[in-house]
PDB file of N, CA and C in Angstrom:
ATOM      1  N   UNK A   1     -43.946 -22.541  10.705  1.00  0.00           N
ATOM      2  CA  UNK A   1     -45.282 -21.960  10.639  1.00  0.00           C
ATOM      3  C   UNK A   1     -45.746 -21.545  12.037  1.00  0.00           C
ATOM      4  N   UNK A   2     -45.839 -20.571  12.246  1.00  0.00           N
ATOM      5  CA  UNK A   2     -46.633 -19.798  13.543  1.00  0.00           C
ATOM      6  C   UNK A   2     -48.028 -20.395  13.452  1.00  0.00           C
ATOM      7  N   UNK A   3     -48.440 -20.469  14.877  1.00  0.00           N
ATOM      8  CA  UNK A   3     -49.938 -20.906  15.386  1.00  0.00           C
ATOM      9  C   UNK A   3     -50.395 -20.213  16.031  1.00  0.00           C
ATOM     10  N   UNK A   4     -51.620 -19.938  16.045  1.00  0.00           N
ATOM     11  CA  UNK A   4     -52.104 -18.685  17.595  1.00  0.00           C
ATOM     12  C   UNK A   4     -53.039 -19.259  17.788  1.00  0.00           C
ATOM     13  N   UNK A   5     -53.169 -19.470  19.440  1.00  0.00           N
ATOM     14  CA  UNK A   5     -54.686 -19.882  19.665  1.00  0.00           C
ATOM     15  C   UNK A   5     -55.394 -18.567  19.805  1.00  0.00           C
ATOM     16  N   UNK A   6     -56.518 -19.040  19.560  1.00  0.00           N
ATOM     17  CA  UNK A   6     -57.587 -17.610  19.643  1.00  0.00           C
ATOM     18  C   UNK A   6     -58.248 -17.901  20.916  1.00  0.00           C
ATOM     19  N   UNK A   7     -58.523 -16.533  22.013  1.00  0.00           N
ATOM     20  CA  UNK A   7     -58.973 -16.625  22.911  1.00  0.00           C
ATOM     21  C   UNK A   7     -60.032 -16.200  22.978  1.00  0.00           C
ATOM     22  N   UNK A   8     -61.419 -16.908  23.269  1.00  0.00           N
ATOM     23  CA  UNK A   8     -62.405 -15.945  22.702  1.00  0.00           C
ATOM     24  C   UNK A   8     -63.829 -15.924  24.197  1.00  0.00           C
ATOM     25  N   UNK A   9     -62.902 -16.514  25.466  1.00  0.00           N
ATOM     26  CA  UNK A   9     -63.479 -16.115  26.870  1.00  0.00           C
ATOM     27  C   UNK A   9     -62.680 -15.753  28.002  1.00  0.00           C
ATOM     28  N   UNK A  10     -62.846 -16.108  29.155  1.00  0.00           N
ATOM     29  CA  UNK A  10     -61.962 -15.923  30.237  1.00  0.00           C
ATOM     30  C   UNK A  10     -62.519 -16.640  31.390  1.00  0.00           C
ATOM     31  N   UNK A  11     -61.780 -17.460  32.430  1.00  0.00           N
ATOM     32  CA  UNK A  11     -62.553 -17.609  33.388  1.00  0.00           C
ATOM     33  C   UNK A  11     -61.785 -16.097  34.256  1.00  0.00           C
ATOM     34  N   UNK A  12     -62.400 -15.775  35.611  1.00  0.00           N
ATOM     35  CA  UNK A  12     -62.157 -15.197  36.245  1.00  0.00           C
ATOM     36  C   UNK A  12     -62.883 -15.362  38.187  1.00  0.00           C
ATOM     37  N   UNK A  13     -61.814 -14.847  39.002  1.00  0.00           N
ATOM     38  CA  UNK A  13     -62.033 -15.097  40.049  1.00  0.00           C
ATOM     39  C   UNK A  13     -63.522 -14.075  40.608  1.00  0.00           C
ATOM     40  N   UNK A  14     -64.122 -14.101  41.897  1.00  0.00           N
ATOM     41  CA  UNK A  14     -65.178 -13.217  42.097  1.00  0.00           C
ATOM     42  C   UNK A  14     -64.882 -11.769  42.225  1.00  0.00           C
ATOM     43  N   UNK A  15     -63.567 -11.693  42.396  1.00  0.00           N
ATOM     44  CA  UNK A  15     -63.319  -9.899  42.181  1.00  0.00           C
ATOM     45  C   UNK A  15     -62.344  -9.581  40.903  1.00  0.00           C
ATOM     46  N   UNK A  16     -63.116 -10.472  39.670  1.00  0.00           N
ATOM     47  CA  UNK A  16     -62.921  -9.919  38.209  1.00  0.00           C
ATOM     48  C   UNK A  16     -61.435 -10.394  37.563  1.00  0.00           C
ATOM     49  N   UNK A  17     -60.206 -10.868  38.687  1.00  0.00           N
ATOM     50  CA  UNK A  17     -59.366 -10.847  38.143  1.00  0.00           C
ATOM     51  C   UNK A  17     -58.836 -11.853  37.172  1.00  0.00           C
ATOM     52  N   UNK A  18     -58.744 -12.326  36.097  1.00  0.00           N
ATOM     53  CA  UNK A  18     -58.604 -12.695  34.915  1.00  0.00           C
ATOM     54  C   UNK A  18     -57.502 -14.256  36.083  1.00  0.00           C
ATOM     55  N   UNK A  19     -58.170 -15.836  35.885  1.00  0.00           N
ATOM     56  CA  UNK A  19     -57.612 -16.677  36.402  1.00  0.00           C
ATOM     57  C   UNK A  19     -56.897 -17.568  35.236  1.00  0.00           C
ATOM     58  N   UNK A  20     -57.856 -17.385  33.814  1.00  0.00           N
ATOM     59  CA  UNK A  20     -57.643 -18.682  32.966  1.00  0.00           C
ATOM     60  C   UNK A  20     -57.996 -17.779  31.904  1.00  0.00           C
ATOM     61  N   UNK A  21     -57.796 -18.488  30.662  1.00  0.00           N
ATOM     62  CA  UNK A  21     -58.726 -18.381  29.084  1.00  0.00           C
ATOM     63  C   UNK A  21     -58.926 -19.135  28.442  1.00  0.00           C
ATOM     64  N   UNK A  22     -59.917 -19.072  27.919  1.00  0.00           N
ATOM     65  CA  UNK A  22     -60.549 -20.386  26.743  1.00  0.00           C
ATOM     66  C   UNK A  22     -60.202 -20.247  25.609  1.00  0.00           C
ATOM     67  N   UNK A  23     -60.399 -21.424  24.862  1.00  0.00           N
ATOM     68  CA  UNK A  23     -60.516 -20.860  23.279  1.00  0.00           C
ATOM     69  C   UNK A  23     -61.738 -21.411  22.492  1.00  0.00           C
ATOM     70  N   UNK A  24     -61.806 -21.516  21.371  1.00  0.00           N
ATOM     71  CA  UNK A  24     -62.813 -22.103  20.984  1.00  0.00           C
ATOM     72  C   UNK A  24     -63.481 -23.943  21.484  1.00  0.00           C
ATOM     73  N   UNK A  25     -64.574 -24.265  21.029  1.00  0.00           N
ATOM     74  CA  UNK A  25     -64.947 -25.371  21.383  1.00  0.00           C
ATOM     75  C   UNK A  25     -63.526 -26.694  20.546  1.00  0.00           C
ATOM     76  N   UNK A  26     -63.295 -27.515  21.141  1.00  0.00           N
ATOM     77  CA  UNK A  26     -62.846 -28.660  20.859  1.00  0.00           C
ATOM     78  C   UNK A  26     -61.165 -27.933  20.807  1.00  0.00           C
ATOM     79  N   UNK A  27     -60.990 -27.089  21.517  1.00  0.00           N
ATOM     80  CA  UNK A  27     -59.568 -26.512  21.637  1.00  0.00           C
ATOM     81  C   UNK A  27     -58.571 -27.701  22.857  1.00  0.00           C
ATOM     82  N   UNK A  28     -57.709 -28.283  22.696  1.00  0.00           N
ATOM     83  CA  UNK A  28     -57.220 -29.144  23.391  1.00  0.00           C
ATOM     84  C   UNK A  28     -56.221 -28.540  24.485  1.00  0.00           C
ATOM     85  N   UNK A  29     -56.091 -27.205  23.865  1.00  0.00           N
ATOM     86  CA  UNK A  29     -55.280 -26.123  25.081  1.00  0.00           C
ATOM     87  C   UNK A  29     -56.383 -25.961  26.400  1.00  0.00           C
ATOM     88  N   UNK A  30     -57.403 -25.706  25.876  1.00  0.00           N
ATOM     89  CA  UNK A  30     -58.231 -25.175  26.443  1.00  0.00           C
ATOM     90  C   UNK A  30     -58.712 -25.694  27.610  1.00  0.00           C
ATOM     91  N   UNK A  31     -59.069 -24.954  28.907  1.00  0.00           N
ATOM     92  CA  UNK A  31     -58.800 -24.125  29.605  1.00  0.00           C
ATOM     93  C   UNK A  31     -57.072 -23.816  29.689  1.00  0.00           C
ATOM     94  N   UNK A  32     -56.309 -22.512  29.952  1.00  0.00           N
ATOM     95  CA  UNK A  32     -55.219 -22.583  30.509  1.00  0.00           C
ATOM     96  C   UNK A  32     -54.806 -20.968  31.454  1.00  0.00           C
ATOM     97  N   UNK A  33     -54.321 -21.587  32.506  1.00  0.00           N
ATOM     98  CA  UNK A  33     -54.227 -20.874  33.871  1.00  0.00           C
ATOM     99  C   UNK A  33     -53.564 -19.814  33.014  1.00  0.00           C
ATOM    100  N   UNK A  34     -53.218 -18.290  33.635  1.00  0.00           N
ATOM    101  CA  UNK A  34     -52.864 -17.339  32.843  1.00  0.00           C
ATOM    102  C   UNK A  34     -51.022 -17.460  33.361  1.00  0.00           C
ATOM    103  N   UNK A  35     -50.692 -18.235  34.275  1.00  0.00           N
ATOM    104  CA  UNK A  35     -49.141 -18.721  34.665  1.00  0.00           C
ATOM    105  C   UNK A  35     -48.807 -19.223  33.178  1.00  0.00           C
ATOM    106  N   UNK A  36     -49.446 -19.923  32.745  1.00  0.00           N
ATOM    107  CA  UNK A  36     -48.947 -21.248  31.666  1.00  0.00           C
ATOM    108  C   UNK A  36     -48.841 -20.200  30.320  1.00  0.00           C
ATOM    109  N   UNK A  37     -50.304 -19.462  30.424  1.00  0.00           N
ATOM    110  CA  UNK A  37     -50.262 -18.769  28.909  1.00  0.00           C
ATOM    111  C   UNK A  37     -48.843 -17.603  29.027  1.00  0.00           C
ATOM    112  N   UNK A  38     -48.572 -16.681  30.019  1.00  0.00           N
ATOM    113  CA  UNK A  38     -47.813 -15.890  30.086  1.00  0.00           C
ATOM    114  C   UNK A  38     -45.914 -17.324  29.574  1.00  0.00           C
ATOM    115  N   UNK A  39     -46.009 -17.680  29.817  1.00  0.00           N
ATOM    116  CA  UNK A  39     -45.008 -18.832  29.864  1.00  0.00           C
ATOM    117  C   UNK A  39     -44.676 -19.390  28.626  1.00  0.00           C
ATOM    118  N   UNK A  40     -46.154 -19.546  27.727  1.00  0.00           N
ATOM    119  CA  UNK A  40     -46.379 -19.861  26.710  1.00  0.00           C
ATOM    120  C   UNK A  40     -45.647 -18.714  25.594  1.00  0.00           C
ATOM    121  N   UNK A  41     -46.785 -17.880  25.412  1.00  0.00           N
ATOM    122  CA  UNK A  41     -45.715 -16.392  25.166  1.00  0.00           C
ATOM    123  C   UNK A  41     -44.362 -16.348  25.253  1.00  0.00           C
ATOM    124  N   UNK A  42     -43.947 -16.426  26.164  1.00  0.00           N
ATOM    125  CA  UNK A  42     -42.265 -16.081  26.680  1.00  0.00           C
ATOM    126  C   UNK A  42     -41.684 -17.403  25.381  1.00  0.00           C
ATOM    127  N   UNK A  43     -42.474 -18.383  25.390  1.00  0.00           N
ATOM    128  CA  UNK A  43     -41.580 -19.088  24.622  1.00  0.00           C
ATOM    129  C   UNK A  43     -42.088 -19.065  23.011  1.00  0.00           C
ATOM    130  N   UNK A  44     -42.581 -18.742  22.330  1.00  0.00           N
ATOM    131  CA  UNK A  44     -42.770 -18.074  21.185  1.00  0.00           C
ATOM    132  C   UNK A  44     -44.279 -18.754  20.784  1.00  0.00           C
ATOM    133  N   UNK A  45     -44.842 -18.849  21.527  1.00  0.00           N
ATOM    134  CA  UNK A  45     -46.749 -19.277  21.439  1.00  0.00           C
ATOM    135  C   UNK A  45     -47.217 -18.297  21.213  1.00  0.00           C
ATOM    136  N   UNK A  46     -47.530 -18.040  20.230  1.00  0.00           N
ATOM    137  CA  UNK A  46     -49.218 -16.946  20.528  1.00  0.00           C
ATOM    138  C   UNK A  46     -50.592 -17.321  20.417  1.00  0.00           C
ATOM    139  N   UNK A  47     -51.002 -16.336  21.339  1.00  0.00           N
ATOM    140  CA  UNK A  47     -52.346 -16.140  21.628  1.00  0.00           C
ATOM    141  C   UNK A  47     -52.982 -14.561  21.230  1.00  0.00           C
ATOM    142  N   UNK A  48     -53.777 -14.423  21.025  1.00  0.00           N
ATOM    143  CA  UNK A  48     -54.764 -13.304  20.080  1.00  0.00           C
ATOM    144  C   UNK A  48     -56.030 -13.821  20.583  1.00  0.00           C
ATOM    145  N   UNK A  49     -57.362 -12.312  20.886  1.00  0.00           N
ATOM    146  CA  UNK A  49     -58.117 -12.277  20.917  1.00  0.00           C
ATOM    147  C   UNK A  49     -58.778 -11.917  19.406  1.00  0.00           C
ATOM    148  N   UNK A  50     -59.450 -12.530  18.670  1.00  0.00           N
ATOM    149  CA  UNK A  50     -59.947 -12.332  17.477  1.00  0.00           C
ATOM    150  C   UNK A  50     -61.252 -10.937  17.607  1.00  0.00           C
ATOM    151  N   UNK A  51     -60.850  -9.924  16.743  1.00  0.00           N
ATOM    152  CA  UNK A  51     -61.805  -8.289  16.614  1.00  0.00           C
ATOM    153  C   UNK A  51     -62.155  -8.618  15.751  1.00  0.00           C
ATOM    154  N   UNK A  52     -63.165  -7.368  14.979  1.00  0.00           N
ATOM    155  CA  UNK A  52     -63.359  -7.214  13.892  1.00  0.00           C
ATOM    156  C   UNK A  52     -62.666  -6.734  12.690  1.00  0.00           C
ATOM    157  N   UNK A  53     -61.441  -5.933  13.364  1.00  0.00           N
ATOM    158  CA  UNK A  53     -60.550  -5.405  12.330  1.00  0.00           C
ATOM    159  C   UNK A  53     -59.483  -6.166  13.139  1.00  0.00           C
ATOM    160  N   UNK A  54     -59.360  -7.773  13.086  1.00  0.00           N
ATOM    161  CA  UNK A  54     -58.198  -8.653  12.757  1.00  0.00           C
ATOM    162  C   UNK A  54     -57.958  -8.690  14.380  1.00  0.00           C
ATOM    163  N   UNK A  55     -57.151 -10.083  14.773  1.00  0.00           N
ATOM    164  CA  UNK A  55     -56.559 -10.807  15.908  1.00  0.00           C
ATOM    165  C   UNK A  55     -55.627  -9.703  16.471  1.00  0.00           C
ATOM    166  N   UNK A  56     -56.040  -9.247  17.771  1.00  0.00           N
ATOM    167  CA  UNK A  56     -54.958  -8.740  18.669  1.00  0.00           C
ATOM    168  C   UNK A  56     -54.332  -9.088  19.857  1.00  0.00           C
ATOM    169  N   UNK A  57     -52.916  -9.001  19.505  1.00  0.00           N
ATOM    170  CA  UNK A  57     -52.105 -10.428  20.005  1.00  0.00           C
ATOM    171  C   UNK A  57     -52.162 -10.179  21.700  1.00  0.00           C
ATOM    172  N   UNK A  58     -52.156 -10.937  22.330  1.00  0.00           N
ATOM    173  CA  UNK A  58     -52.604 -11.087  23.678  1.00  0.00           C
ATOM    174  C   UNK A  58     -50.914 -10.938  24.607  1.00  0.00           C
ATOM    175  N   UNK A  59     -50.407 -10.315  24.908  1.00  0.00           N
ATOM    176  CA  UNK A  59     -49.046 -10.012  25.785  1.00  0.00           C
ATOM    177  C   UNK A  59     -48.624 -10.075  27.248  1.00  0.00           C
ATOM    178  N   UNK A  60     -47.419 -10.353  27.241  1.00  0.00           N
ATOM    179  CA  UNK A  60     -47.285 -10.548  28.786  1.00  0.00           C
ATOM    180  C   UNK A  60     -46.824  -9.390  29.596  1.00  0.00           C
ATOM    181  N   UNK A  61     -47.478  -8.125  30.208  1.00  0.00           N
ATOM    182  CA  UNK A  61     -46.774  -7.412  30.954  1.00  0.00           C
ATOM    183  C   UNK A  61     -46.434  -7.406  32.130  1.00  0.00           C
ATOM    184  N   UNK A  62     -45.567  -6.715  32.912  1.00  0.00           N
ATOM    185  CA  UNK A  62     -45.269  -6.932  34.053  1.00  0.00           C
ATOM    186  C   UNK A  62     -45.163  -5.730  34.602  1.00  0.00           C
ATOM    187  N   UNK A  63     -44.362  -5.032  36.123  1.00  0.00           N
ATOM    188  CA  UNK A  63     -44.298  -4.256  36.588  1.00  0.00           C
ATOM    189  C   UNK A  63     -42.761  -4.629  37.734  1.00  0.00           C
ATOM    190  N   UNK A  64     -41.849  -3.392  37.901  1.00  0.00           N
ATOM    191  CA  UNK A  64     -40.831  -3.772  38.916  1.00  0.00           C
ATOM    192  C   UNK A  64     -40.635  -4.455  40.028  1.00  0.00           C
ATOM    193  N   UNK A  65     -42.420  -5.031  40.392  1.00  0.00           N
ATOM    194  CA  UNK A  65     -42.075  -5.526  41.596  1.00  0.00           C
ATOM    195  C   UNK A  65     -41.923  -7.245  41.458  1.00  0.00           C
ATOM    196  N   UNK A  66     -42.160  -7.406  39.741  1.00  0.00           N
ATOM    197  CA  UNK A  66     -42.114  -8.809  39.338  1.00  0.00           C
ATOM    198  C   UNK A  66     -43.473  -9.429  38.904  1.00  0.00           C
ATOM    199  N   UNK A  67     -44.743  -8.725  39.368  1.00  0.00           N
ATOM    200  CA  UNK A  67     -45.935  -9.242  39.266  1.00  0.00           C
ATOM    201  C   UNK A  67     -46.176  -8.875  37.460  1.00  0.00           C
ATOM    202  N   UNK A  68     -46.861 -10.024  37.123  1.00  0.00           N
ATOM    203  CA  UNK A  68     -47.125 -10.127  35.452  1.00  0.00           C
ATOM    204  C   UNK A  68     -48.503 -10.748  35.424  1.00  0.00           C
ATOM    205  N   UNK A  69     -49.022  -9.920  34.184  1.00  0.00           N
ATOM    206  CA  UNK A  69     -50.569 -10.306  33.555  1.00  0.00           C
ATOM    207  C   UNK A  69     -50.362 -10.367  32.373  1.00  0.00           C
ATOM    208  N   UNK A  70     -51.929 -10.716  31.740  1.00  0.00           N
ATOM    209  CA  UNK A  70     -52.017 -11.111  30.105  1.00  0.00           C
ATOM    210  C   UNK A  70     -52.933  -9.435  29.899  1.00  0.00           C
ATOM    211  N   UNK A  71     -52.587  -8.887  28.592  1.00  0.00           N
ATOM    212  CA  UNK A  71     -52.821  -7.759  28.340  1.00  0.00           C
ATOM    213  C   UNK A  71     -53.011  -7.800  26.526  1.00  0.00           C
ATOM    214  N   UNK A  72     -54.394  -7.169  26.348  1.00  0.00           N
ATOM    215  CA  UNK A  72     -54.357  -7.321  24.344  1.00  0.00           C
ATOM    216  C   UNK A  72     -55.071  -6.249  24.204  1.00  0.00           C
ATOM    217  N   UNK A  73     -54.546  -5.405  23.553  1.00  0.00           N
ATOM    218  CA  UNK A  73     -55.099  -4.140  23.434  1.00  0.00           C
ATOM    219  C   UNK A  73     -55.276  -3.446  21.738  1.00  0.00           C
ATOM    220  N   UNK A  74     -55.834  -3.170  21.240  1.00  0.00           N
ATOM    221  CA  UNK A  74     -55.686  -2.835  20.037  1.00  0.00           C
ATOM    222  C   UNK A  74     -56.170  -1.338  19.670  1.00  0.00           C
ATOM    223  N   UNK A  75     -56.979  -0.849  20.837  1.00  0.00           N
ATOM    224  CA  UNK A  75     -57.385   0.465  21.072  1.00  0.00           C
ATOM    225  C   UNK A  75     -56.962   1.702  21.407  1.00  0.00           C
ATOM    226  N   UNK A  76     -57.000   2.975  21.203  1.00  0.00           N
ATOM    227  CA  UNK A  76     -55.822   3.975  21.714  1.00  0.00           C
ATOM    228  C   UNK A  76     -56.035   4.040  22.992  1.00  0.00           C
ATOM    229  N   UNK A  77     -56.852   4.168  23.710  1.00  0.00           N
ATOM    230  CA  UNK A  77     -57.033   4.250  24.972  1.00  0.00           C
ATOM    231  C   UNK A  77     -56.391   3.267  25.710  1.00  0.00           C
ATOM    232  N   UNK A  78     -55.711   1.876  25.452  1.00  0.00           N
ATOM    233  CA  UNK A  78     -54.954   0.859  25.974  1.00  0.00           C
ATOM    234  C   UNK A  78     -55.823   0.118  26.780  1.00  0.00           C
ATOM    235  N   UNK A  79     -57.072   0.140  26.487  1.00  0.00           N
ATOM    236  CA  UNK A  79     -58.674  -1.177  27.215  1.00  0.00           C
ATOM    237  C   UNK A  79     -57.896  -2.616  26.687  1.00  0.00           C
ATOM    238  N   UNK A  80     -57.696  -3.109  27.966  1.00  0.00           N
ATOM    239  CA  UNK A  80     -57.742  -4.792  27.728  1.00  0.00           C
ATOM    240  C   UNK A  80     -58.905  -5.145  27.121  1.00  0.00           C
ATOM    241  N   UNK A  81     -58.396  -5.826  26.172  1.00  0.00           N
ATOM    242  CA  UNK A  81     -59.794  -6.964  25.449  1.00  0.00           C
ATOM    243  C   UNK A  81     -60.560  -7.974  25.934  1.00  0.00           C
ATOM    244  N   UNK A  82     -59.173  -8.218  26.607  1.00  0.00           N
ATOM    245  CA  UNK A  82     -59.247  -9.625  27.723  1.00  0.00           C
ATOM    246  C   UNK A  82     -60.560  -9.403  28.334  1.00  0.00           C
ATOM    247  N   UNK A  83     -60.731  -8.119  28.848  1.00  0.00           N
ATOM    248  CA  UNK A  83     -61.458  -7.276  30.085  1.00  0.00           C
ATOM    249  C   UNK A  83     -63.350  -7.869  29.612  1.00  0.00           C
ATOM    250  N   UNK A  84     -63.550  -7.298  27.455  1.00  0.00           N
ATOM    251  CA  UNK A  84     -64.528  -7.475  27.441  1.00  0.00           C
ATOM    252  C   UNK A  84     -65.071  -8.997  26.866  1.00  0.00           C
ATOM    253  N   UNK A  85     -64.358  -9.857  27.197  1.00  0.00           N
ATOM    254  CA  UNK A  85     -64.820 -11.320  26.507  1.00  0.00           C
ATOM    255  C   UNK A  85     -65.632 -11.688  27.977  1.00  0.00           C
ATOM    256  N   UNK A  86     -66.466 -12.716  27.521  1.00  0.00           N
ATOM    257  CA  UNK A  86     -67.370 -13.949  28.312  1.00  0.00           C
ATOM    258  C   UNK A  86     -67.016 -14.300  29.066  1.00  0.00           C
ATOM    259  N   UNK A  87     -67.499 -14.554  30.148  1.00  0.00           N
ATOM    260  CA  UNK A  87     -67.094 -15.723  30.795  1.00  0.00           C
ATOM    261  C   UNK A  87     -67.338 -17.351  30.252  1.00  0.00           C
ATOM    262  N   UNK A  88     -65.892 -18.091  30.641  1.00  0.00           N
ATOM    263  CA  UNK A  88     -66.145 -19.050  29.926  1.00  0.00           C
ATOM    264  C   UNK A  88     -66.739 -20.366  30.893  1.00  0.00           C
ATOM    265  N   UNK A  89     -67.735 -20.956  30.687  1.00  0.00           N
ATOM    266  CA  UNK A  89     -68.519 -21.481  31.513  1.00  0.00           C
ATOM    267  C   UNK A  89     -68.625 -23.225  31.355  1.00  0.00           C
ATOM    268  N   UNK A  90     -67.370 -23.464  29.641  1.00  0.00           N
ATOM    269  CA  UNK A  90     -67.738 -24.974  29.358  1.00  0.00           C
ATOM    270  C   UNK A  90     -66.343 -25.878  30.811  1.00  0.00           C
ATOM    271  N   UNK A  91     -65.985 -25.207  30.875  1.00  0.00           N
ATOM    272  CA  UNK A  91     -64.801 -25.944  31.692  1.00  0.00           C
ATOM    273  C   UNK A  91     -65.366 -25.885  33.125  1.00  0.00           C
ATOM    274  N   UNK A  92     -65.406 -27.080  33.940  1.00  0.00           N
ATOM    275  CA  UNK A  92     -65.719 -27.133  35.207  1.00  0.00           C
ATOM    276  C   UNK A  92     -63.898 -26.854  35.842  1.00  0.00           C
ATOM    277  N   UNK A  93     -63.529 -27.371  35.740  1.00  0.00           N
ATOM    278  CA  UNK A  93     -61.906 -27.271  36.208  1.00  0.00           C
ATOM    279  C   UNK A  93     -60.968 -25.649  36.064  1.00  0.00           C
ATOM    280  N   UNK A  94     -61.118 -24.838  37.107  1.00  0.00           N
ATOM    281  CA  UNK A  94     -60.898 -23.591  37.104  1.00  0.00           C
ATOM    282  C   UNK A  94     -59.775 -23.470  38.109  1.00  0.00           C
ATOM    283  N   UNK A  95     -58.533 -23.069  37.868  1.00  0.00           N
ATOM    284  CA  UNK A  95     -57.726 -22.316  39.125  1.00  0.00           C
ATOM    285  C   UNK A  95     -58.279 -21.406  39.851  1.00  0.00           C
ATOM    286  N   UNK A  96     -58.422 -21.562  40.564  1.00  0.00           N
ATOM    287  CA  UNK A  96     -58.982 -20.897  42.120  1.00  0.00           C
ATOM    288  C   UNK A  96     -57.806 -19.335  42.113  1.00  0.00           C
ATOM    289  N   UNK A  97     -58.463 -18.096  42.026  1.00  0.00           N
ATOM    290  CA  UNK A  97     -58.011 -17.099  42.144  1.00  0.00           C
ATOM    291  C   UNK A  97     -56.359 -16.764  43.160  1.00  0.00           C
ATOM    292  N   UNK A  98     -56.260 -17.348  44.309  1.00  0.00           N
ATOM    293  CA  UNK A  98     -55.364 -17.626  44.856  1.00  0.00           C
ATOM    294  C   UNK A  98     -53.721 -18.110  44.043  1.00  0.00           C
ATOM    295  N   UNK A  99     -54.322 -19.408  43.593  1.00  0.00           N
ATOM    296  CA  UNK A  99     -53.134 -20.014  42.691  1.00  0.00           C
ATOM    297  C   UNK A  99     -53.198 -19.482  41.643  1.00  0.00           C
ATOM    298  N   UNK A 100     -54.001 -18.744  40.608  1.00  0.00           N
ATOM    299  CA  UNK A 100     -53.652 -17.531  39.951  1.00  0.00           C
ATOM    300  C   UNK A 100     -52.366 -17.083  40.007  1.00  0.00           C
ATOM    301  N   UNK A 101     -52.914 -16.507  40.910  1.00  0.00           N
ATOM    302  CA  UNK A 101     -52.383 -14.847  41.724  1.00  0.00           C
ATOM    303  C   UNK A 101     -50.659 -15.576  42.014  1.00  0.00           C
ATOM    304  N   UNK A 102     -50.834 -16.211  43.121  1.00  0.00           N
ATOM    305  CA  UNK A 102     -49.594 -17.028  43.599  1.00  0.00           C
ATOM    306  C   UNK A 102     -48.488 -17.775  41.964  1.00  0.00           C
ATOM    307  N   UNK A 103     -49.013 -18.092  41.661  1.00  0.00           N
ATOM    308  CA  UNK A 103     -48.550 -18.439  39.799  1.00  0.00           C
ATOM    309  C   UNK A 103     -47.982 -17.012  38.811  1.00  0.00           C
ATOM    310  N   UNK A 104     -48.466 -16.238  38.856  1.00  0.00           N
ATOM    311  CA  UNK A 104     -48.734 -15.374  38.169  1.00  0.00           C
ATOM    312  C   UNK A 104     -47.874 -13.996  38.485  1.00  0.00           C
ATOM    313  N   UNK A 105     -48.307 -13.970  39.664  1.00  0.00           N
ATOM    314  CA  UNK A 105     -47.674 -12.947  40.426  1.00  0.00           C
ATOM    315  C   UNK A 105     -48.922 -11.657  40.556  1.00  0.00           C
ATOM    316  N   UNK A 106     -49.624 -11.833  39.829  1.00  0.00           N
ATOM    317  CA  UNK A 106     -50.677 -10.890  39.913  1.00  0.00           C
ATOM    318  C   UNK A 106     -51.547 -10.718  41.086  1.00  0.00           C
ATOM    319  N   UNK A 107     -51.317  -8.633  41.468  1.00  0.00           N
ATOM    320  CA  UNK A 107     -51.810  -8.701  42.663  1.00  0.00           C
ATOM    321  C   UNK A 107     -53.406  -8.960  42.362  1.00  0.00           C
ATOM    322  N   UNK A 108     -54.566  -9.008  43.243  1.00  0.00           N
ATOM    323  CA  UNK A 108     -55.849  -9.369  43.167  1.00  0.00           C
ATOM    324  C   UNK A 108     -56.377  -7.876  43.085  1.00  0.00           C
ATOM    325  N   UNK A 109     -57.810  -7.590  42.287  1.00  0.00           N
ATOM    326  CA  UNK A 109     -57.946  -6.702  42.041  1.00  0.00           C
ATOM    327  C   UNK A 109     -59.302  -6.792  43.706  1.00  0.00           C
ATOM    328  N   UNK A 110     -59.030  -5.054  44.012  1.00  0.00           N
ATOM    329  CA  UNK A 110     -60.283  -4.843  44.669  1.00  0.00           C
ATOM    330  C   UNK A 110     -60.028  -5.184  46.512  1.00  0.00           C
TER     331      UNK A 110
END
């Protein structure tokens, strides 16, 4: 049986770039650095941001130079979803944009 957590915030560093995601209240995943979720993925976890026309699954892309992000798009235009969720504000315990980035490989936006 497949499981997906639903992601339905984000923490993020002060220049926007996506550090963590939440899921709902009493989620035991919840908070997780976007290193772990991309990782998660790779090993057959999913994660989905829940729309109105149904869960769109949340993916790991990358680029040649090795750097990788979380990406969920369900739109023609290819808008991260990720982009328009909350900030998630119940978790005091946040990866610091740095170890993100350094984890992740993702360059910093800005």
């Amino acid at each position: 049986m497949r499981t997906t957590r639903f992601v339905f915030s984000c923490h993020r560093d002060a220049g926007g770039a996506l550090t963590a995601v939440c899921g709902g209240a009493h989620q035991d995943w919840s908070p997780r650095e976007v290193a772990d979720v991309a990782a998660d993925i790779e090993t057959g976890v999913h994660y989905a941001v829940p729309w109105s026309q149904g869960p769109i699954a949340v993916e790991v892309r990358g680029d040649g130079a090795g750097r990788r992000w979380l990406h969920s798009s369900g739109r023609r235009d290819g808008a991260n979803e990720l982009d328009a969720l909350a900030t998630c504000t119940r978790h005091g315990d946040v990866p610091t944009a740095e170890q993100a980035v350094r984890t992740a490989g993702r360059p910093r936006r800005g």
